[in-house]
PDB file of N, CA and C in Angstrom:
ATOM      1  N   UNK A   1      20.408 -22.754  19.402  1.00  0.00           N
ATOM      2  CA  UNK A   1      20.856 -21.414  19.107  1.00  0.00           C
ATOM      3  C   UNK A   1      19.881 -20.762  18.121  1.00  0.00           C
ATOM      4  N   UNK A   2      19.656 -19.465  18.397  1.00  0.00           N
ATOM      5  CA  UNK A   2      18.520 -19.330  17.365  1.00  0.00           C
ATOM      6  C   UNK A   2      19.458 -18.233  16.283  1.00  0.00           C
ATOM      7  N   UNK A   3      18.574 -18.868  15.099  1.00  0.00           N
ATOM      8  CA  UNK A   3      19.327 -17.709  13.975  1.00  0.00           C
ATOM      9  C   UNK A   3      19.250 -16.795  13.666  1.00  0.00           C
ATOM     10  N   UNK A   4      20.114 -15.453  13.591  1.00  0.00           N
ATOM     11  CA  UNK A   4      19.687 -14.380  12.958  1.00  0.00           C
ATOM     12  C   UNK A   4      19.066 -14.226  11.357  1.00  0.00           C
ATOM     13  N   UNK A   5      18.475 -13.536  11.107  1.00  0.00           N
ATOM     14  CA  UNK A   5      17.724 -13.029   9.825  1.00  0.00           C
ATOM     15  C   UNK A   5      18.028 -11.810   9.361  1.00  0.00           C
ATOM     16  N   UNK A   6      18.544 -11.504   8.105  1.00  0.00           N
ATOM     17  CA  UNK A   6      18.830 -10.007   7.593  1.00  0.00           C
ATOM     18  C   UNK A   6      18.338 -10.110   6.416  1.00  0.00           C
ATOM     19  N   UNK A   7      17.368  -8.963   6.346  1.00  0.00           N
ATOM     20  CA  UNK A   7      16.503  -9.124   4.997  1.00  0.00           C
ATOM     21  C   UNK A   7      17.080  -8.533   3.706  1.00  0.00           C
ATOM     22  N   UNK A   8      17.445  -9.239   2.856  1.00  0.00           N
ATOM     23  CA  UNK A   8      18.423  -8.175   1.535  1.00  0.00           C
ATOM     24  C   UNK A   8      18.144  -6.824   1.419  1.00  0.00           C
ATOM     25  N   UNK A   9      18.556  -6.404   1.142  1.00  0.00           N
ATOM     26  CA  UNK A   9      19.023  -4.969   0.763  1.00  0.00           C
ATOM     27  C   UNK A   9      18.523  -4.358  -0.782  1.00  0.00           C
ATOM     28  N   UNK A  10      18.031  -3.928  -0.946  1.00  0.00           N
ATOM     29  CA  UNK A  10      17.300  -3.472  -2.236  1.00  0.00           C
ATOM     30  C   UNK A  10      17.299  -2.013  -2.736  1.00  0.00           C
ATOM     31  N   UNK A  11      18.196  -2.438  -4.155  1.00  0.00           N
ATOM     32  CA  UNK A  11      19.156  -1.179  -4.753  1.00  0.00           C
ATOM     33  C   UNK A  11      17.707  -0.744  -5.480  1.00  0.00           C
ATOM     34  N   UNK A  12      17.316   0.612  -5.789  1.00  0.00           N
ATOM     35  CA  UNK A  12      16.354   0.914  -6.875  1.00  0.00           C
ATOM     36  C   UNK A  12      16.995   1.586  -8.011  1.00  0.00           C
ATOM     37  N   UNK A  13      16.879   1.635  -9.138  1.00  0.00           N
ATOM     38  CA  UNK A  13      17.233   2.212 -10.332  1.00  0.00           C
ATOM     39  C   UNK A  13      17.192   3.704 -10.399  1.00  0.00           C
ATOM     40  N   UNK A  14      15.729   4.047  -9.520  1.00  0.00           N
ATOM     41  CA  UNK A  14      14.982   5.520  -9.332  1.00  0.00           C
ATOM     42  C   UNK A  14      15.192   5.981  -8.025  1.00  0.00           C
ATOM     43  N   UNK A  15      14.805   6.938  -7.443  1.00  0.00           N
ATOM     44  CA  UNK A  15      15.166   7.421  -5.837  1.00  0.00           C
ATOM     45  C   UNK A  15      13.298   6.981  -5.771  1.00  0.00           C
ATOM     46  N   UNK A  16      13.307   6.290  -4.100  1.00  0.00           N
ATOM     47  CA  UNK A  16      12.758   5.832  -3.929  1.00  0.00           C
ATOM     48  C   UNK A  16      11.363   7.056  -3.559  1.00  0.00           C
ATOM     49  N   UNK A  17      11.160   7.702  -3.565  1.00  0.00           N
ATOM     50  CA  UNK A  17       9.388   8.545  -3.496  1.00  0.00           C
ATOM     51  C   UNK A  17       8.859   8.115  -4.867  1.00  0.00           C
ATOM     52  N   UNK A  18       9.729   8.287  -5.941  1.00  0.00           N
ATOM     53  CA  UNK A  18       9.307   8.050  -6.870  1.00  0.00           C
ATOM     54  C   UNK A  18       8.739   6.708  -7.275  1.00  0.00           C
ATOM     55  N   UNK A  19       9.107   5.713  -6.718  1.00  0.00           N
ATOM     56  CA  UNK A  19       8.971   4.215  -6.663  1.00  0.00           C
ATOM     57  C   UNK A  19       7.515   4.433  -5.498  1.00  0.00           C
ATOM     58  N   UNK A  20       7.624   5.030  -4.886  1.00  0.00           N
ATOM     59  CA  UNK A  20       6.485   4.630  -3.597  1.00  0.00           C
ATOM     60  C   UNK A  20       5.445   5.260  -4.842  1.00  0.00           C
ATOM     61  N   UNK A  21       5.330   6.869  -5.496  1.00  0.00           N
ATOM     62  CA  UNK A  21       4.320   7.442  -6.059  1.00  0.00           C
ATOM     63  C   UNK A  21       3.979   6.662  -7.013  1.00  0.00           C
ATOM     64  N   UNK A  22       4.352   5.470  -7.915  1.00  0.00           N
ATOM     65  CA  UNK A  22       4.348   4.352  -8.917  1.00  0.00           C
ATOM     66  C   UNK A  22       3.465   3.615  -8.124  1.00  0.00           C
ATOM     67  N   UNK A  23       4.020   3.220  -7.058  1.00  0.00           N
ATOM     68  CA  UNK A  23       3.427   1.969  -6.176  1.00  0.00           C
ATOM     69  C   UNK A  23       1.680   2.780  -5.893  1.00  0.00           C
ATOM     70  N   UNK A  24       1.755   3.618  -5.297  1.00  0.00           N
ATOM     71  CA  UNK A  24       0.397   4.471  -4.796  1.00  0.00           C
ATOM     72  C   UNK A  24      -0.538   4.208  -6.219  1.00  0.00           C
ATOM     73  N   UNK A  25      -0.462   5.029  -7.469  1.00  0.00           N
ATOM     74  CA  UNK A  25      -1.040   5.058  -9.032  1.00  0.00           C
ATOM     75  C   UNK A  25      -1.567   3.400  -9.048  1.00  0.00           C
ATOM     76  N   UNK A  26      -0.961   2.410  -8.938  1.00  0.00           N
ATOM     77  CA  UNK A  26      -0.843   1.453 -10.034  1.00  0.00           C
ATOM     78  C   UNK A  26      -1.432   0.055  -9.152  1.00  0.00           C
ATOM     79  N   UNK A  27      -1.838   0.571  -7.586  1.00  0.00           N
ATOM     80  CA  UNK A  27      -2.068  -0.526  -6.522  1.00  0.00           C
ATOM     81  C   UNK A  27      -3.883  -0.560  -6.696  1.00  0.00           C
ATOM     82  N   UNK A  28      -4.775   0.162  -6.943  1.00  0.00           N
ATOM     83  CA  UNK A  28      -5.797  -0.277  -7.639  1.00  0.00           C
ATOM     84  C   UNK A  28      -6.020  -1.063  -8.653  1.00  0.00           C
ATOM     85  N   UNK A  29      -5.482  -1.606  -9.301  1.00  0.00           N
ATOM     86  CA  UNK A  29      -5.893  -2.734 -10.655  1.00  0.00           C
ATOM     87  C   UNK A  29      -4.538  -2.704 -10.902  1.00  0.00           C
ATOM     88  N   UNK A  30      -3.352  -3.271  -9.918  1.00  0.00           N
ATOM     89  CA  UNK A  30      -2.136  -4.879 -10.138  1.00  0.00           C
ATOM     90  C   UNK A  30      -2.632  -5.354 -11.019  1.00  0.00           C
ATOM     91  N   UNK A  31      -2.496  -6.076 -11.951  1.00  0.00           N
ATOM     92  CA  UNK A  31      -2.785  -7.190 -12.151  1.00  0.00           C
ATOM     93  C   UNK A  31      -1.754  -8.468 -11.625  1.00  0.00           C
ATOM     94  N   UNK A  32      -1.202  -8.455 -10.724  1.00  0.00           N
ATOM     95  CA  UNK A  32      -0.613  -9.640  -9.744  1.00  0.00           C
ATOM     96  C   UNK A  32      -1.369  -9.541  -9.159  1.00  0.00           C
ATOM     97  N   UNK A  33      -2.082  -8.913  -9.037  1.00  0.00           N
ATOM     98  CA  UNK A  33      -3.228  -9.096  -7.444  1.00  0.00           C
ATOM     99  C   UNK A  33      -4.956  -8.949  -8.408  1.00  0.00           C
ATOM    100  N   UNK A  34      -5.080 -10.094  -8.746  1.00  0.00           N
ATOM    101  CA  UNK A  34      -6.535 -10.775  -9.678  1.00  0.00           C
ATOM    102  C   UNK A  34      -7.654 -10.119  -8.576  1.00  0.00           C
ATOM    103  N   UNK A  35      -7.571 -10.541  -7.408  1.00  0.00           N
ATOM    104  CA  UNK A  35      -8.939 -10.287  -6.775  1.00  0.00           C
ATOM    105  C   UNK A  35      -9.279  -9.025  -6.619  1.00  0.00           C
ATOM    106  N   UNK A  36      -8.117  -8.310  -6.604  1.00  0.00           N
ATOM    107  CA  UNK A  36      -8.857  -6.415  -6.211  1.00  0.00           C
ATOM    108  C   UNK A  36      -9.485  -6.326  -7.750  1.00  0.00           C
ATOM    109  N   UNK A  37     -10.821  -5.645  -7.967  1.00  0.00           N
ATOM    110  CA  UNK A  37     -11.708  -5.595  -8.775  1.00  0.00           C
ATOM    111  C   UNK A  37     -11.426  -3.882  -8.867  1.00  0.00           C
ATOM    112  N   UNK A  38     -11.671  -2.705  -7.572  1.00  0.00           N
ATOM    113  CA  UNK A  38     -11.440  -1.449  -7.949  1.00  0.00           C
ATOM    114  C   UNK A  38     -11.519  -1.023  -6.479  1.00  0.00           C
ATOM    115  N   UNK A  39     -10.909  -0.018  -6.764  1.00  0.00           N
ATOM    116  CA  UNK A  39     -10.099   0.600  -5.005  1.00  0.00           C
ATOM    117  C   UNK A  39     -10.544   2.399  -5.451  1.00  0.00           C
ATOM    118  N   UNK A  40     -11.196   2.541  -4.591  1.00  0.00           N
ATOM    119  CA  UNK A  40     -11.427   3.861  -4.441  1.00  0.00           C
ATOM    120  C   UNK A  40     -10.337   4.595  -3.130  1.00  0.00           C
ATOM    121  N   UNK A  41     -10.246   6.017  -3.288  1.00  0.00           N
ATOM    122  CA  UNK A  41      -9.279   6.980  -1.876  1.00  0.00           C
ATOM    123  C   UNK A  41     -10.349   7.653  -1.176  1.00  0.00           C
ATOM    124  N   UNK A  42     -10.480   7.391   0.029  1.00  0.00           N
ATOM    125  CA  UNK A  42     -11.424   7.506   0.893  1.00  0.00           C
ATOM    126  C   UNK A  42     -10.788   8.655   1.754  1.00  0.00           C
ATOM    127  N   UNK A  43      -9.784   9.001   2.321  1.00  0.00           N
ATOM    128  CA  UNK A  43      -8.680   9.934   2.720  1.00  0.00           C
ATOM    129  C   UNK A  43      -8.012  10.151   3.005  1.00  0.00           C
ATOM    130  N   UNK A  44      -6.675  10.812   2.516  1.00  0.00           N
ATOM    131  CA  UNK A  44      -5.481  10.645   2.374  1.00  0.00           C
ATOM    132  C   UNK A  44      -4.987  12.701   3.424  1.00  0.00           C
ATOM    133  N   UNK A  45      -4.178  11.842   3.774  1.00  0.00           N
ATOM    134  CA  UNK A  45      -3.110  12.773   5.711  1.00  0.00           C
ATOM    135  C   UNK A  45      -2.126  12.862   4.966  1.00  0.00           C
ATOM    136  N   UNK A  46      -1.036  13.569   4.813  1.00  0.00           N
ATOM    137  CA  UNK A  46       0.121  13.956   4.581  1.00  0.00           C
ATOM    138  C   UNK A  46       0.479  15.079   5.926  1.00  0.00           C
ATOM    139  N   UNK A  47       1.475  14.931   6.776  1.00  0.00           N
ATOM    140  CA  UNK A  47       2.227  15.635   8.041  1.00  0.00           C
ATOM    141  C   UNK A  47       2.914  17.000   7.045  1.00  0.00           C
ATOM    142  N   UNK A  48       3.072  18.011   7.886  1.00  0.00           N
ATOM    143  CA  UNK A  48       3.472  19.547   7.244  1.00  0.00           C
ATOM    144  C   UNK A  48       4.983  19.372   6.925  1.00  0.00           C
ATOM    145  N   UNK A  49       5.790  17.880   7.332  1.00  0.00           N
ATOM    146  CA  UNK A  49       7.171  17.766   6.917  1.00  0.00           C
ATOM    147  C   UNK A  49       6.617  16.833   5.942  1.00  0.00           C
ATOM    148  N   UNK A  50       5.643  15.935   5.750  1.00  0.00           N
ATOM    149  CA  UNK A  50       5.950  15.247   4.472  1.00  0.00           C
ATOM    150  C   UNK A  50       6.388  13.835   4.989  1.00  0.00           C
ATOM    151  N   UNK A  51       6.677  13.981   6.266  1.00  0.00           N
ATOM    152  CA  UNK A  51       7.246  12.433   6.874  1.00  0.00           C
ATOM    153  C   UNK A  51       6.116  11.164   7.132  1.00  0.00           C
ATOM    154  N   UNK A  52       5.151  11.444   7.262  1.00  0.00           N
ATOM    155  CA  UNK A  52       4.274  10.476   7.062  1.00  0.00           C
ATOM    156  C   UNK A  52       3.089  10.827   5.996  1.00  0.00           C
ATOM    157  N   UNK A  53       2.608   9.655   5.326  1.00  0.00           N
ATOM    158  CA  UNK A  53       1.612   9.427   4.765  1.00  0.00           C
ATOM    159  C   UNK A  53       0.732   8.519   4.931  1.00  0.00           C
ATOM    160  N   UNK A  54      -0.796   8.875   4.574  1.00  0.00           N
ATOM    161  CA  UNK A  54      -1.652   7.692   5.136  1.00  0.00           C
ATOM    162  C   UNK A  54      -2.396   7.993   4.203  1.00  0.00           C
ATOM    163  N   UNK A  55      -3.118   6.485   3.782  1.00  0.00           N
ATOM    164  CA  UNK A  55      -4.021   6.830   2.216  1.00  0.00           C
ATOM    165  C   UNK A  55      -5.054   5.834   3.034  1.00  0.00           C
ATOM    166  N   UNK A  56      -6.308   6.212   2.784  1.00  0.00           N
ATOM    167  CA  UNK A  56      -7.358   5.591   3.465  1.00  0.00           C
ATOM    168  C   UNK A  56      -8.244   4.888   1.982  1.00  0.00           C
ATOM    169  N   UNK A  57      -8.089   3.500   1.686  1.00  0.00           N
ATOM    170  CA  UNK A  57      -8.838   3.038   0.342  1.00  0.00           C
ATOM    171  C   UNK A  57     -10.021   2.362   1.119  1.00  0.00           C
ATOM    172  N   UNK A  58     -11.166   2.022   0.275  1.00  0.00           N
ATOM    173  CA  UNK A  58     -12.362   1.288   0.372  1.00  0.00           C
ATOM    174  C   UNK A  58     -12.061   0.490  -0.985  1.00  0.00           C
ATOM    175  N   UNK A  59     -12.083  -0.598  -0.995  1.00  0.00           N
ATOM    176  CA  UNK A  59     -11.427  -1.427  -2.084  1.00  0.00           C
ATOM    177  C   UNK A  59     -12.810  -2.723  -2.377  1.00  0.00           C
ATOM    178  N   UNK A  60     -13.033  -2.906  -3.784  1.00  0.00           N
ATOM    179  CA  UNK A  60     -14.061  -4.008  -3.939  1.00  0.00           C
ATOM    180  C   UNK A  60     -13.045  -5.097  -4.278  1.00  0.00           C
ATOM    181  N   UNK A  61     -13.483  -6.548  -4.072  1.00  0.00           N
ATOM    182  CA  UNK A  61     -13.116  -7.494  -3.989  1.00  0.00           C
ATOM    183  C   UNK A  61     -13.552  -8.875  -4.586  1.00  0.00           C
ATOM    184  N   UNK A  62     -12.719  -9.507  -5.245  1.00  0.00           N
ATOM    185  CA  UNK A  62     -13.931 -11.086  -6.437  1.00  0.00           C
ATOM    186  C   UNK A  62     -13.164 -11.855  -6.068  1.00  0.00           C
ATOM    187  N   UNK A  63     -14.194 -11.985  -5.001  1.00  0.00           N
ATOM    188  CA  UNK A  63     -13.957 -13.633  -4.374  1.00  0.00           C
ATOM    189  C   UNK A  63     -15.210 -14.772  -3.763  1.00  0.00           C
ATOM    190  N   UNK A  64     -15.281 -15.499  -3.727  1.00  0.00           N
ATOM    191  CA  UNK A  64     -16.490 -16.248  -3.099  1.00  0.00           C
ATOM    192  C   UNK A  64     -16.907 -16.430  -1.534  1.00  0.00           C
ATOM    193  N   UNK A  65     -17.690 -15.473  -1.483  1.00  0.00           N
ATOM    194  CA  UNK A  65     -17.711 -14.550   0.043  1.00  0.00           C
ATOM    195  C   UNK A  65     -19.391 -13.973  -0.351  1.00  0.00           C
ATOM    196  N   UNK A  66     -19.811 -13.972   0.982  1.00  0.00           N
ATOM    197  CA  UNK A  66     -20.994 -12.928   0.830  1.00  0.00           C
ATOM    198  C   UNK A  66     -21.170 -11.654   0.470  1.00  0.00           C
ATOM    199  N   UNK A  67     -22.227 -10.851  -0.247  1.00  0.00           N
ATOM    200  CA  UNK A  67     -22.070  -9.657  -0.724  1.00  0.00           C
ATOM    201  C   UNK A  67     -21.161  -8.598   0.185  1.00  0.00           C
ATOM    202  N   UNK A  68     -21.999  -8.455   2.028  1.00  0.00           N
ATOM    203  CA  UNK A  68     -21.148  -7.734   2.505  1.00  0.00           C
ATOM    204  C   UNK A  68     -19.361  -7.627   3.066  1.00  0.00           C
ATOM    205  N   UNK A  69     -19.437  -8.874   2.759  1.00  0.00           N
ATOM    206  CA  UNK A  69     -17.497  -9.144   2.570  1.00  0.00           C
ATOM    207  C   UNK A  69     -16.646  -8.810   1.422  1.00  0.00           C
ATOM    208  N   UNK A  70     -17.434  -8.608   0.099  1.00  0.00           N
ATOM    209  CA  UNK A  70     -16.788  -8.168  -0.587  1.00  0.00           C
ATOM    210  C   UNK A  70     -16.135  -6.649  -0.518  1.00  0.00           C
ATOM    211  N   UNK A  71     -16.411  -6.170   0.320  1.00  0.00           N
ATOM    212  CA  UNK A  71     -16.091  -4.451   0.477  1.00  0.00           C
ATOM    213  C   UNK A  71     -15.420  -4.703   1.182  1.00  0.00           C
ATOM    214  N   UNK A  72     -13.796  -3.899   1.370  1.00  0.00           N
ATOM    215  CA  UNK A  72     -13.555  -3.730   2.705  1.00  0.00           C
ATOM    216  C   UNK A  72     -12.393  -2.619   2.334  1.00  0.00           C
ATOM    217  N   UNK A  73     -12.135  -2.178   3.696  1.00  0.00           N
ATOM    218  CA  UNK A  73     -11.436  -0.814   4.109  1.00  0.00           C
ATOM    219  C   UNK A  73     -10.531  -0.793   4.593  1.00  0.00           C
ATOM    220  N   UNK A  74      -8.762  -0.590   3.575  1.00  0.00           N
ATOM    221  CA  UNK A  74      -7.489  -0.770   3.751  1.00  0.00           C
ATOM    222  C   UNK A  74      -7.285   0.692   3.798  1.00  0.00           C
ATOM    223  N   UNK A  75      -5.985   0.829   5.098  1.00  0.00           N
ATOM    224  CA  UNK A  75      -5.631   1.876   5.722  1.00  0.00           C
ATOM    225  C   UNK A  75      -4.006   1.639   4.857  1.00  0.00           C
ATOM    226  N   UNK A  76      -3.321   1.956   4.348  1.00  0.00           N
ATOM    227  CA  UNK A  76      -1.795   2.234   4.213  1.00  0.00           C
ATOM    228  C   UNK A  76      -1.085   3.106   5.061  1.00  0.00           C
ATOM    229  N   UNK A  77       0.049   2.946   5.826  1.00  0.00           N
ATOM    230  CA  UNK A  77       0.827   4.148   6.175  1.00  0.00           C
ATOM    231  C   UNK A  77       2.822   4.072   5.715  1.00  0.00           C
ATOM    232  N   UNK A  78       2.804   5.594   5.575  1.00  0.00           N
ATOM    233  CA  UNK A  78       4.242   5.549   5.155  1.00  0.00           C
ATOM    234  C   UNK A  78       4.254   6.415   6.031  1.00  0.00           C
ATOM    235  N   UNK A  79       6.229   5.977   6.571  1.00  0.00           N
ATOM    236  CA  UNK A  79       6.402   6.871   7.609  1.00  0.00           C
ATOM    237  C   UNK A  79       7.934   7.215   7.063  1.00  0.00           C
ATOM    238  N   UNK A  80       8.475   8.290   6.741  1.00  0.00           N
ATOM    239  CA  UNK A  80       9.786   8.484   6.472  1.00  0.00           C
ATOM    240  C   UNK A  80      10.956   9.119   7.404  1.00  0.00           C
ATOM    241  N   UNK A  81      10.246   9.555   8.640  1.00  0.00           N
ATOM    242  CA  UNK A  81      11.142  10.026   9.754  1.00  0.00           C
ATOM    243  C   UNK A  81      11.996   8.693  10.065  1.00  0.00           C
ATOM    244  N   UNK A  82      13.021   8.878  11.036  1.00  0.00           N
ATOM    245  CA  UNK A  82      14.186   8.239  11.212  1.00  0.00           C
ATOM    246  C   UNK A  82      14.241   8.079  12.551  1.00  0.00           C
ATOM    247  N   UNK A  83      14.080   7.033  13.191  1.00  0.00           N
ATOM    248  CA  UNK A  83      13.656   6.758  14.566  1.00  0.00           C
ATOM    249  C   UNK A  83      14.881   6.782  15.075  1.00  0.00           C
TER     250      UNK A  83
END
């Protein structure tokens, strides 16, 4: 029989844009996340409702890898429409 999975439910203190605009600021230099070194915005889409967002980073990286691996190019998307 296979099992279902329901992923908890997660109350925020704040209304959540505000939690995503925290998350956006503060995701270049985490410090939970040691290896991102510095994240530049390469270009960022916002839709005329506001329902999606897309932030285009080029992010440097310290890890033991060849020079051209240390660069690389993370796409984010938020989508807030209601399927």
């Amino acid at each position: 029989m296979v099992q279902k999975y329901q992923s908890p439910v997660r109350v925020y203190k704040h209304p959540f844009e505000l939690i995503m605009a925290a998350y956006e600021r503060r995701f270049p230099t985490c410090p939970l996340i040691p290896m991102f070194v510095a994240s530049d915005t390469v270009n960022e889409y916002k839709s005329e409702d506001e329902a999606i967002h897309v932030i285009e980073r080029r992010c440097k990286l310290d890890i033991d890898a060849p020079r051209l691996l240390k660069k690389e190019w993370i796409m984010s998307t938020l989508s807030r429409r209601i399927l």
